[in-house]
Protein backbone atom coordinates (compact mmCIF):
# COMPACT_ATOMS: atom_id res chain seq x y z
CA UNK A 1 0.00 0.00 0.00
CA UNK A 2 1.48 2.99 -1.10
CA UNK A 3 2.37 5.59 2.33
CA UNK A 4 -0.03 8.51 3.10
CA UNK A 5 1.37 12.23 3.55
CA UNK A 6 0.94 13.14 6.91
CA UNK A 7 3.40 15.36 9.08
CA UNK A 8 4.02 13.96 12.70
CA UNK A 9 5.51 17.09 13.41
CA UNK A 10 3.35 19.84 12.23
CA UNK A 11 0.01 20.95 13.71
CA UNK A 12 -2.33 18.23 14.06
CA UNK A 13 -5.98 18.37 11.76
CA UNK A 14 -9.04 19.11 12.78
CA UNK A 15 -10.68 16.59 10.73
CA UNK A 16 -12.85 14.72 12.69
CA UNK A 17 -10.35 11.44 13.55
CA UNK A 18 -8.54 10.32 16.76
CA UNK A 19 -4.99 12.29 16.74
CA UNK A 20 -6.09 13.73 13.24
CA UNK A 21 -4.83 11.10 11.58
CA UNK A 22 -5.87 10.87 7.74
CA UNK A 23 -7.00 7.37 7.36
CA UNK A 24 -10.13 5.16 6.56
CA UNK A 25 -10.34 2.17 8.18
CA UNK A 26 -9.63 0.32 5.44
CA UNK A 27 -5.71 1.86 5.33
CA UNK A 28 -5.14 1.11 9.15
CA UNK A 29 -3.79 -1.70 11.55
CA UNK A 30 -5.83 -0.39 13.96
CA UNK A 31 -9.28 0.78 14.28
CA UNK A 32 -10.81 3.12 16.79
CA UNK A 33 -14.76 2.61 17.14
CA UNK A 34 -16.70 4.89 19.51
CA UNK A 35 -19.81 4.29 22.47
CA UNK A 36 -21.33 7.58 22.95
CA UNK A 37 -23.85 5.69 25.96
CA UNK A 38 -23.93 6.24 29.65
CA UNK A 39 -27.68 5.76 30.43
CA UNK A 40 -27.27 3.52 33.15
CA UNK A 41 -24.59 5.36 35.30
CA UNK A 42 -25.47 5.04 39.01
CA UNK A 43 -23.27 8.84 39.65
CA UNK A 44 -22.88 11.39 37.37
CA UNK A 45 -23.15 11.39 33.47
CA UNK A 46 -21.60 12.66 30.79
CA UNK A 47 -19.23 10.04 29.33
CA UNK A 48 -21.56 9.59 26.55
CA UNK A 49 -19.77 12.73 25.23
CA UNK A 50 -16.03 11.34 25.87
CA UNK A 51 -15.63 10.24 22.29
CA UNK A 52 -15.90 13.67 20.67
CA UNK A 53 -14.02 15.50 23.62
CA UNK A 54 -11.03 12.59 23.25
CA UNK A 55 -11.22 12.81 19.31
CA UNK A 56 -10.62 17.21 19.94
CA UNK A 57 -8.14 16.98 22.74
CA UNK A 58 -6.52 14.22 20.83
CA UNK A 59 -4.85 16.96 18.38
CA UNK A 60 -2.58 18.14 21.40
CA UNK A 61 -0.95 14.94 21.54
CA UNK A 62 2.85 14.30 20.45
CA UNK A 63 3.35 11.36 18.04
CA UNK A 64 6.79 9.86 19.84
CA UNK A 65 5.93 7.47 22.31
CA UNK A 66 9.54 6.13 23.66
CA UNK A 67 8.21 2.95 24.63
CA UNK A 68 6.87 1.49 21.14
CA UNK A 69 8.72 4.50 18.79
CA UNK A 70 7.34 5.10 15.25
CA UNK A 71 4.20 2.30 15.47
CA UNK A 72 1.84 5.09 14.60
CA UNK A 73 3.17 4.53 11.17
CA UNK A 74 1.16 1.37 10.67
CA UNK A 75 -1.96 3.27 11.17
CA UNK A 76 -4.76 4.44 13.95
CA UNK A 77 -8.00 4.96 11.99
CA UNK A 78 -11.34 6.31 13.19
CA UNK A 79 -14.76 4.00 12.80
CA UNK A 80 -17.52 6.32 11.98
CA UNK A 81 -19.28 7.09 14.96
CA UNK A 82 -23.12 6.32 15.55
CA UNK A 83 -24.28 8.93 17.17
CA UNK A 84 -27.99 6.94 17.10
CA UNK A 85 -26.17 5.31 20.19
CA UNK A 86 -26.00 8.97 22.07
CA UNK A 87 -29.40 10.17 20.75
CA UNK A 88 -30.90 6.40 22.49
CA UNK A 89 -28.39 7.14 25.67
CA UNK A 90 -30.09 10.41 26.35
CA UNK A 91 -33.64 9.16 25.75
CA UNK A 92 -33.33 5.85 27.65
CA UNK A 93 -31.33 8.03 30.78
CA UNK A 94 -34.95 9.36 31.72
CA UNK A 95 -36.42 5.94 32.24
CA UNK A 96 -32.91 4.94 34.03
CA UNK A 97 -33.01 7.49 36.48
CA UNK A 98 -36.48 6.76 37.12
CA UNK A 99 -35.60 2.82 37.53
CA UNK A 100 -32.91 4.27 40.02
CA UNK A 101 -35.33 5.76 42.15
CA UNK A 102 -37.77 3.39 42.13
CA UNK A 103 -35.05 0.69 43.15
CA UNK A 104 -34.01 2.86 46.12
CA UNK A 105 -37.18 3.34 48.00
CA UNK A 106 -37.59 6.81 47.04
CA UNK A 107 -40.57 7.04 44.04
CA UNK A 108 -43.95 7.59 44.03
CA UNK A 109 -46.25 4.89 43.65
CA UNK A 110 -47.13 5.85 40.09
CA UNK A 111 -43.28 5.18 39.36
CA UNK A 112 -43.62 1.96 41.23
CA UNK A 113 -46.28 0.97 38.96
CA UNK A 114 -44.21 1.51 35.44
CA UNK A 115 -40.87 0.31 37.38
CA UNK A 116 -40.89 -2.98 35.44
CA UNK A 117 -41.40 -1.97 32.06
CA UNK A 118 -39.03 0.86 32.35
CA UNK A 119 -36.67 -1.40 33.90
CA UNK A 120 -37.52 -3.15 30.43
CA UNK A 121 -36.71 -0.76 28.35
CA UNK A 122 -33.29 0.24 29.50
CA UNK A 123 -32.33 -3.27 29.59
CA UNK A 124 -33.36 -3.75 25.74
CA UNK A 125 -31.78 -0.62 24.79
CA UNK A 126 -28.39 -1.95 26.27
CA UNK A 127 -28.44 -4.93 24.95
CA UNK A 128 -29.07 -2.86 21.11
CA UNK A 129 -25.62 -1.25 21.97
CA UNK A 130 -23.88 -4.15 23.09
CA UNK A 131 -24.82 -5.34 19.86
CA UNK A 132 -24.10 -2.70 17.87
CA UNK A 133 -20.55 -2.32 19.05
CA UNK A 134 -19.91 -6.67 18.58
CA UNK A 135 -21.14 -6.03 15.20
CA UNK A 136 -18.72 -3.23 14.57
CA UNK A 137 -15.78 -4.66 15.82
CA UNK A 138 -16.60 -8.27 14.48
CA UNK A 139 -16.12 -6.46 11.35
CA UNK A 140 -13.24 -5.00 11.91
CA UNK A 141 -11.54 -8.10 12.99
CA UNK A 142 -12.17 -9.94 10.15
CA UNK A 143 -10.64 -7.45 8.36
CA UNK A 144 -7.75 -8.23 10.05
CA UNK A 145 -7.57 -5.18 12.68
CA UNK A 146 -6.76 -4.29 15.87
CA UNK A 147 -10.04 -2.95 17.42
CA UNK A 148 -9.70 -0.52 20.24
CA UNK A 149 -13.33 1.13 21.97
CA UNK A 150 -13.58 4.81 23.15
CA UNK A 151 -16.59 4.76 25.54
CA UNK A 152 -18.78 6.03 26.89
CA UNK A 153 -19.69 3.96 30.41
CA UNK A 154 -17.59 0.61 30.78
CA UNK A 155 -20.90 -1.36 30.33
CA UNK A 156 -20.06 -0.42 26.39
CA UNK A 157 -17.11 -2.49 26.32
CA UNK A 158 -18.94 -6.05 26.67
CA UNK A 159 -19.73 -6.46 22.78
CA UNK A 160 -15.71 -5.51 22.03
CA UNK A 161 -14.97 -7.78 24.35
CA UNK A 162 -16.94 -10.47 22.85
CA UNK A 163 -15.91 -9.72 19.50
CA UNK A 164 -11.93 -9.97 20.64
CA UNK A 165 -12.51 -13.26 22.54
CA UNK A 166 -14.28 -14.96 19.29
CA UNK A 167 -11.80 -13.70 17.23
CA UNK A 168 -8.54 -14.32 19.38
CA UNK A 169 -8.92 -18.05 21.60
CA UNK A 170 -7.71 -18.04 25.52
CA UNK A 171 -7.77 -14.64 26.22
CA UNK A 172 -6.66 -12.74 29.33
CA UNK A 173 -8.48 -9.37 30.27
CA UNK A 174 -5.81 -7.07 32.19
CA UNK A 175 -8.14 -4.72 34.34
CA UNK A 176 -7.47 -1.94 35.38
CA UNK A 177 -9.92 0.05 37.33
CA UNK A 178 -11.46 1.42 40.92
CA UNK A 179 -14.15 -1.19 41.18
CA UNK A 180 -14.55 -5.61 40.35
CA UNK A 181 -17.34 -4.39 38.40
CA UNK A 182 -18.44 -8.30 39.18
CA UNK A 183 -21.89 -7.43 40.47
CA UNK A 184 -24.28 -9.97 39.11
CA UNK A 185 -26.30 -6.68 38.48
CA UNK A 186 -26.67 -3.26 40.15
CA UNK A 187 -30.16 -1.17 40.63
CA UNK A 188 -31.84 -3.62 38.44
CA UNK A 189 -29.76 -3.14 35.15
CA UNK A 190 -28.83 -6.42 33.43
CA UNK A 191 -26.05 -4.13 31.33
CA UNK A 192 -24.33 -1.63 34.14
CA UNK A 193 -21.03 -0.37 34.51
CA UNK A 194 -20.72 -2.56 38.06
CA UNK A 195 -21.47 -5.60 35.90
CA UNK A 196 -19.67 -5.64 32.91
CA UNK A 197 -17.04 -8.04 34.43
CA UNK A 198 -19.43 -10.55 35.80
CA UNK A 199 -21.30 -10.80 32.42
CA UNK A 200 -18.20 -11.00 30.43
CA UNK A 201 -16.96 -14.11 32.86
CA UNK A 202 -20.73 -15.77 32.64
CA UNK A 203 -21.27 -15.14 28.88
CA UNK A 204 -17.94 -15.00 26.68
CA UNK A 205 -16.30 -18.53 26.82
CA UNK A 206 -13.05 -17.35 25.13
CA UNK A 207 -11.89 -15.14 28.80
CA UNK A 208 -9.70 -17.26 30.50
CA UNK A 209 -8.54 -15.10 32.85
CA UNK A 210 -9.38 -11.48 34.40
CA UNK A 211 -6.69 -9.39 36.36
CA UNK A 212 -7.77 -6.58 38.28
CA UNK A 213 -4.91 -4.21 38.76
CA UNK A 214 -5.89 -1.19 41.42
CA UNK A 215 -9.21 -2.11 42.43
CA UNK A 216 -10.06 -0.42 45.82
CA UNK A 217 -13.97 -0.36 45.68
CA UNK A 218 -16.11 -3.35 45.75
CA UNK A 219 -18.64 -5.00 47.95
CA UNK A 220 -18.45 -8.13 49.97
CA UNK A 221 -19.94 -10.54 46.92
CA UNK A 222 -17.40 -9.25 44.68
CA UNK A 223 -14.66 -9.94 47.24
CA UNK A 224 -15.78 -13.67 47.74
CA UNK A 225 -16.58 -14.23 43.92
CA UNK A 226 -13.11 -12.92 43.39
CA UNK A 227 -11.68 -15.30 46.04
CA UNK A 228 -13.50 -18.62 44.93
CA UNK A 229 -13.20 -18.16 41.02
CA UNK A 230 -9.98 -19.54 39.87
CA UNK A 231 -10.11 -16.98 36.45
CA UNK A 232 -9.89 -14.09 38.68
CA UNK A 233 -6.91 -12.25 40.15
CA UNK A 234 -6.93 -9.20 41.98
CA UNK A 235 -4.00 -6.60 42.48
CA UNK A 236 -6.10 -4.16 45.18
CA UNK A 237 -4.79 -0.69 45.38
CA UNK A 238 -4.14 -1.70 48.99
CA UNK A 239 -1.61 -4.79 47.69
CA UNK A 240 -0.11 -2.09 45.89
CA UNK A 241 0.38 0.53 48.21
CA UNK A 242 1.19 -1.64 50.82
CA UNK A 243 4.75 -2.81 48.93
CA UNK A 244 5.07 0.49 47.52
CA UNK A 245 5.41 1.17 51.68
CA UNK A 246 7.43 -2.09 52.20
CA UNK A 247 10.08 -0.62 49.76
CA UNK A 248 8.47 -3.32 46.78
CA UNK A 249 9.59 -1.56 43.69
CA UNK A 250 6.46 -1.10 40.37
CA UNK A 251 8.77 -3.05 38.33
CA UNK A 252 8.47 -6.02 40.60
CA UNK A 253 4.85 -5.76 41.03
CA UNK A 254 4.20 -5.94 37.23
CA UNK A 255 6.27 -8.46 37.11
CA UNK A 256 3.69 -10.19 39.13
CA UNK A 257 0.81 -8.92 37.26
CA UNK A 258 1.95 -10.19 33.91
CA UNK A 259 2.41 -13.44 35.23
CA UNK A 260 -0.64 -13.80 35.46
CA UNK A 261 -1.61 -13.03 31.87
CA UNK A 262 -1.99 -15.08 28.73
CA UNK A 263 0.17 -14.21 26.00
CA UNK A 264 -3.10 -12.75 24.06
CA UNK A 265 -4.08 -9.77 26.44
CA UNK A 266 -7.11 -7.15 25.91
CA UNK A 267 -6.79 -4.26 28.34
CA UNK A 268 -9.89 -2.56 29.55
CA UNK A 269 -9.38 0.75 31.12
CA UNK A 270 -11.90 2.77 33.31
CA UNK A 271 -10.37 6.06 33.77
CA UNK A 272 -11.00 6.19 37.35
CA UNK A 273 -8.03 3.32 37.81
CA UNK A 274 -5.96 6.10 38.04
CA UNK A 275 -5.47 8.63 40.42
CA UNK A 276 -8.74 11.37 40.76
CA UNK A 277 -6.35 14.28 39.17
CA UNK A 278 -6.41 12.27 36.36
CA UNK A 279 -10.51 11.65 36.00
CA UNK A 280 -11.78 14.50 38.33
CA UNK A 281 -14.85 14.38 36.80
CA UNK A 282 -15.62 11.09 36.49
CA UNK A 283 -18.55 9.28 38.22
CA UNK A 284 -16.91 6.96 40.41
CA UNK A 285 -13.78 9.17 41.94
CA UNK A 286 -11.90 6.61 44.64
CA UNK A 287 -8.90 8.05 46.66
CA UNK A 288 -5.66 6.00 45.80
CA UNK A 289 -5.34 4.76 42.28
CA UNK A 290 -2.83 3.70 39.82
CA UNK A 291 -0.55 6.78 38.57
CA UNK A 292 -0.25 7.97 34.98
CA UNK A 293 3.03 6.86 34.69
CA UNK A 294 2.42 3.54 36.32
CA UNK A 295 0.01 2.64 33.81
CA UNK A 296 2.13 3.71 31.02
CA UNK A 297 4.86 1.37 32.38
CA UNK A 298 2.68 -1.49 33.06
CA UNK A 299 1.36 -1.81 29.50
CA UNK A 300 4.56 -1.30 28.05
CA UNK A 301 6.50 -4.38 30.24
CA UNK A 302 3.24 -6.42 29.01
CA UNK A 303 4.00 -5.97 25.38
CA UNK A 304 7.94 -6.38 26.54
CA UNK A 305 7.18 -9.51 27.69
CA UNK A 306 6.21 -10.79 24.27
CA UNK A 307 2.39 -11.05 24.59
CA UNK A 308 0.08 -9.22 22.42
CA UNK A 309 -2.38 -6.75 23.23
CA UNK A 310 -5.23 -7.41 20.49
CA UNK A 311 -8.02 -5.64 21.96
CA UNK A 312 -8.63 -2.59 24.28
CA UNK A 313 -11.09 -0.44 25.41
CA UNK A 314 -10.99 2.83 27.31
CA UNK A 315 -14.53 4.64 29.01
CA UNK A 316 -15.67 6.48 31.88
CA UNK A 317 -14.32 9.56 30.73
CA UNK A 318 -16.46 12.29 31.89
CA UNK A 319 -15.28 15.47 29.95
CA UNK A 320 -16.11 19.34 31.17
CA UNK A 321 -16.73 21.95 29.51
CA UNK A 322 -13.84 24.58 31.24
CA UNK A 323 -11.52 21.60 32.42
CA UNK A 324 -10.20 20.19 29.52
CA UNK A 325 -8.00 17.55 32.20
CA UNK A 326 -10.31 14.20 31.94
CA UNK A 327 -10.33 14.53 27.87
CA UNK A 328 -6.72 15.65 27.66
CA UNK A 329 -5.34 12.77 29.83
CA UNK A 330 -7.62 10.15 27.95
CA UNK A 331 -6.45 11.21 24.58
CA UNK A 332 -2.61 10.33 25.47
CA UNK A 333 -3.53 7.20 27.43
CA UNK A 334 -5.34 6.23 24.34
CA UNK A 335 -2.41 6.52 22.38
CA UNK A 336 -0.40 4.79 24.30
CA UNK A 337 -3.17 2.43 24.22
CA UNK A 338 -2.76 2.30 20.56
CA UNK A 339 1.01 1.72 20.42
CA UNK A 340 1.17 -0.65 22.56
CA UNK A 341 -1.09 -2.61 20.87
CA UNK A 342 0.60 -1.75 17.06
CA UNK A 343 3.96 -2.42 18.85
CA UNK A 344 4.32 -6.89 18.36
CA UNK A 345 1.47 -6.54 15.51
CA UNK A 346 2.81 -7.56 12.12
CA UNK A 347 1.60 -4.58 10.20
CA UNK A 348 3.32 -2.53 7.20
CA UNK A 349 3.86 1.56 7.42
CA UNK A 350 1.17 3.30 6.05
CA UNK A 351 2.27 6.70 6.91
């Protein structure tokens, strides 16, 4: 394929695409779809607008990642977004906040009486997006790419997920995050945020194993699912910190963590893993989370260790209007999402 024109250097496009880069789909080893949907958050919305905010603040990024140098070059394209998934998220939040309500004690009995087919609604509507986003990266993957999800709400990340463990046998799911998100289900939702986990484990046969990496926030069911399924490993913020104190050095600790991992890896990535300055206004902000440039080091000794990172998905990124910090910390973790991933995948330069 003959190379595309584009100038790493310069000052990035606004043309609509992740990091402005000028590709279709088509052009790219890797693929960038969006989830504009957050209807069933349990705290405060607004991730359903992440995808644009990442795609804008994603033009302030630098192109030379140390870690996997030059990978860019095998191309990042962007998926058309459906924004029919946003215009839904916003219709169906209504009926979700109502269902929230009603599920803690504190509707009227009118509400009570519609609770069910509410309840029904939302639940339908989910499962439309999960299916909307396997069918897009299902696509993709038969094309051959690398499919990477911007959400919206982590819930969005089960039909990637699916799609990535059909398509690539006996994978691992490094996860990194405040919460299990192993909840069987949370305020009645069949598709929530707390969830996502627990469905992926139950539903997608091709998870072998799930590593939580920073997890601080979860309830006693999580903690004894966690402790009596053999597919689960957890690396609790507290673990962490507690070595970090006992002089236990990061390198050594991801050492530990990618032990644990297949050598086909998908990373899911709720933005509230990390430390609050680097989500402030994200729905679920826990004290004591992973560090930028913990993360950053983690994924690239994962890759150095010779496994492959053939999926990803990033969400929960809550962007504001005046603080531009949530979007512009996204857009370079995706990136380095991105090269990571392109890093130990056979591709040819494209740019």
């Amino acid at each position: 394929m003959a190379q595309k024109r584009f100038d790493p250097n310069g000052a990035i496009p606004d043309n609509g695409n992740y990091f402005g880069i000028p590709l279709r789909p088509e052009e790219a080893a890797l693929v960038l779809i969006s989830a504009p949907w957050d209807a069933t958050v349990s705290e405060r919305a607004g991730s359903s607008y992440a995808p644009d905010a990442i795609i804008e603040a994603s033009r302030g990024v630098d192109f030379f990642e140390p870690m996997a140098p030059y990978t860019w070059r095998k191309g990042i394209a962007t998926a058309p977004i459906d924004y029919a998934i946003q215009d839904m998220s916003h219709r169906i939040r209504s009926d979700a906040e109502r269902v929230i309500r009603s599920y803690n004690n504190n509707a009227s009995a009118i509400d009570d009486l519609v609770y069910e087919r509410r309840l029904r609604r939302v639940n339908e509507a989910s499962a439309e997006v999960n299916n909307n986003i396997y069918e897009q990266a299902k696509h993709w993957l038969s094309e051959g790419k690398i499919v990477g999800l911007v959400g919206g709400d982590q819930s969005t990340a089960y039909g990637n997920i699916r799609a990535v463990a059909e398509h690539h046998s006996e994978l691992g799911i490094l996860h990194i995050d405040s919460s299990c998100d192993l909840r069987e289900r949370y305020q009645g939702f069949e598709h929530s945020n707390a969830s996502i986990m627990h469905n992926v484990l139950r539903d997608i046969e091709g998870v072998k194993s799930l590593v939580g990496v920073g997890v601080r926030a979860f309830c006693p069911m999580e903690w004894e699912r966690a402790q009596r399924d053999e597919r689960i490993k957890l690396f609790t913020g507290q673990d962490i910190w507690s070595k970090h104190f006992e002089g236990v050095g990061w390198a050594s600790i991801c050492e530990d963590i990618i032990a644990e991992l297949p050598e086909r890896v998908y990373v899911s990535l709720d933005i509230d893993g990390l430390t609050i300055e680097c989500s402030p206004h994200t729905g679920s902000l826990v004290a004591g989370g992973l560090r930028f440039p913990e993360v950053v080091y983690l994924l690239g000794r994962v890759v150095d260790s010779g496994r492959k990172i053939v999926g990803f998905d990033l969400t929960e990124v809550v962007p504001d209007l005046y603080d531009k910090t949530d979007a512009a910390i996204a857009a370079r973790l995706l990136y380095n999402l991105c090269c990571m991933a392109l890093k130990n995948h056979d591709a040819e330069d494209v740019l």
